[in-house]
Protein backbone atom coordinates (compact mmCIF):
# COMPACT_ATOMS: atom_id res chain seq x y z
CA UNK A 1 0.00 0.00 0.00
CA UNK A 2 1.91 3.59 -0.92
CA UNK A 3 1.08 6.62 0.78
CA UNK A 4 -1.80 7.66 -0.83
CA UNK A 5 -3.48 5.15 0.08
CA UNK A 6 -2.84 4.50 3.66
CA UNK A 7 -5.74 5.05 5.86
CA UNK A 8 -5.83 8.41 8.28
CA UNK A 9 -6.31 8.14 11.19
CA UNK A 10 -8.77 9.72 13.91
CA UNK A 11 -6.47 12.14 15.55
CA UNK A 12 -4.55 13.51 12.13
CA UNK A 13 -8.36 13.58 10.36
CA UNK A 14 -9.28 15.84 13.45
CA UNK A 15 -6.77 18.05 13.30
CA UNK A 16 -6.96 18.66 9.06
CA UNK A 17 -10.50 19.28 9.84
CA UNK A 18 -10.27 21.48 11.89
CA UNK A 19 -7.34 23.64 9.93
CA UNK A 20 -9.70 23.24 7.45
CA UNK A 21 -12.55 25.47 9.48
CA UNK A 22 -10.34 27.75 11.01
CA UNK A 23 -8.56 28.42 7.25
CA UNK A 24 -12.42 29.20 6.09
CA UNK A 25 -14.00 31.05 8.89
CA UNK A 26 -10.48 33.32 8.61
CA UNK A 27 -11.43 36.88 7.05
CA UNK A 28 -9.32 38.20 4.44
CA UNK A 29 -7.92 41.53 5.33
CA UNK A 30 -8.45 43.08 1.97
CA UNK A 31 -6.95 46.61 2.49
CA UNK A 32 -3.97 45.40 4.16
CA UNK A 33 -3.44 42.93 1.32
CA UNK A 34 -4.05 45.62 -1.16
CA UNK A 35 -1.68 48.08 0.47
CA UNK A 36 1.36 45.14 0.63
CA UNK A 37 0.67 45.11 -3.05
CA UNK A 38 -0.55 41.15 -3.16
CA UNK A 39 -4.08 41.67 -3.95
CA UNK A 40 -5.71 44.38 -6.32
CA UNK A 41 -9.59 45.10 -6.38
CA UNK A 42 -10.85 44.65 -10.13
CA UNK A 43 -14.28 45.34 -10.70
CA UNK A 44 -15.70 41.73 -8.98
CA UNK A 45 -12.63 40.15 -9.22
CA UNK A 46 -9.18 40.33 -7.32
CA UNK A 47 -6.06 41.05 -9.42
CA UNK A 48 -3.26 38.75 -7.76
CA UNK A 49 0.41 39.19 -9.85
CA UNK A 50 1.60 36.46 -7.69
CA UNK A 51 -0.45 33.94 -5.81
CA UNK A 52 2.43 32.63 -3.69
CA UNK A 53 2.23 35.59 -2.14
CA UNK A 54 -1.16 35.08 -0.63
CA UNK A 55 -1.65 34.26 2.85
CA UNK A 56 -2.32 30.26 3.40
CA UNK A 57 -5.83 30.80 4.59
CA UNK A 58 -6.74 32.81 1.55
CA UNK A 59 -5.96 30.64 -1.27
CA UNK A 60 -8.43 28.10 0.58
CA UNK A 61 -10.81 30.92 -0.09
CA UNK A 62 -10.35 31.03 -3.67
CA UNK A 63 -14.23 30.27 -5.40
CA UNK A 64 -12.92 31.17 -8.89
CA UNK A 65 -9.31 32.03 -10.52
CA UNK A 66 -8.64 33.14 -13.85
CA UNK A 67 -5.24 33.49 -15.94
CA UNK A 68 -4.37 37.10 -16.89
CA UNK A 69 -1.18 38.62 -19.23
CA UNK A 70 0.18 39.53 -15.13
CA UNK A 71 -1.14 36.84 -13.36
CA UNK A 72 -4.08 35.48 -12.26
CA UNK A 73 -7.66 37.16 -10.96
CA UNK A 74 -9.94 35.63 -8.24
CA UNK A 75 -12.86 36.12 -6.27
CA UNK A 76 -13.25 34.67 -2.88
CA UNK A 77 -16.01 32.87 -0.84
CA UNK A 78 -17.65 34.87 1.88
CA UNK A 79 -16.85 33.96 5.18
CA UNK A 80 -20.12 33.79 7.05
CA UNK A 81 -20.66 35.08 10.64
CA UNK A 82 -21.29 31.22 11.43
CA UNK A 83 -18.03 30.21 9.69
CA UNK A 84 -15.99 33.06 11.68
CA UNK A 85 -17.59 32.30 15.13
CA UNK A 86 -16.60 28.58 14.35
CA UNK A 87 -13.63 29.35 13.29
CA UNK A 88 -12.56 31.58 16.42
CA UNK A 89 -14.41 28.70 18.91
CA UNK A 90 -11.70 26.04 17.46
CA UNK A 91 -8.61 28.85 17.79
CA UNK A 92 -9.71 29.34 20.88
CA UNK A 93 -9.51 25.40 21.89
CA UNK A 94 -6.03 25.27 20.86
């Protein structure tokens, strides 16, 4: 059996799950992003020259990318007030 297929277990299933929450009830700081330069407000859309440059927590965000000449473009889900409490409950459980 390689990697892939090796069965998770409880604990490590747990945890990603819960990164997983925390990474989506996260809000984006927009204006702080926008004044380092990383993120660019296009109409909809986000201009993003360089998406390696994007915090961890916002590329799991990401509900639609496009390719452009200088990048890429994106828009990002909405994190809901359930999805932040959630996701400040869990931080806070640490």
């Amino acid at each position: 059996m390689d990697e892939s297929q090796k069965p998770i277990d409880d604990a490590e299933l747990r945890k990603k799950v819960r990164k997983a929450i925390i990474d989506m009830g996260t809000p984006i700081d927009f204006d702080d992003l926008e004044a380092k330069g990383i993120l660019k407000k296009s109409g909809t859309w986000y201009e993003v020259p360089d998406t390696e440059h994007l915090p961890d927590f916002a590329k799991k965000q990401i509900k639609e990318i496009a390719q452009t000449k200088t990048g890429a473009k994106v828009k990002f889900y909405k994190v809901t007030k359930t999805m932040k409490r959630k996701a400040e409950e869990l931080k806070g459980n640490a």
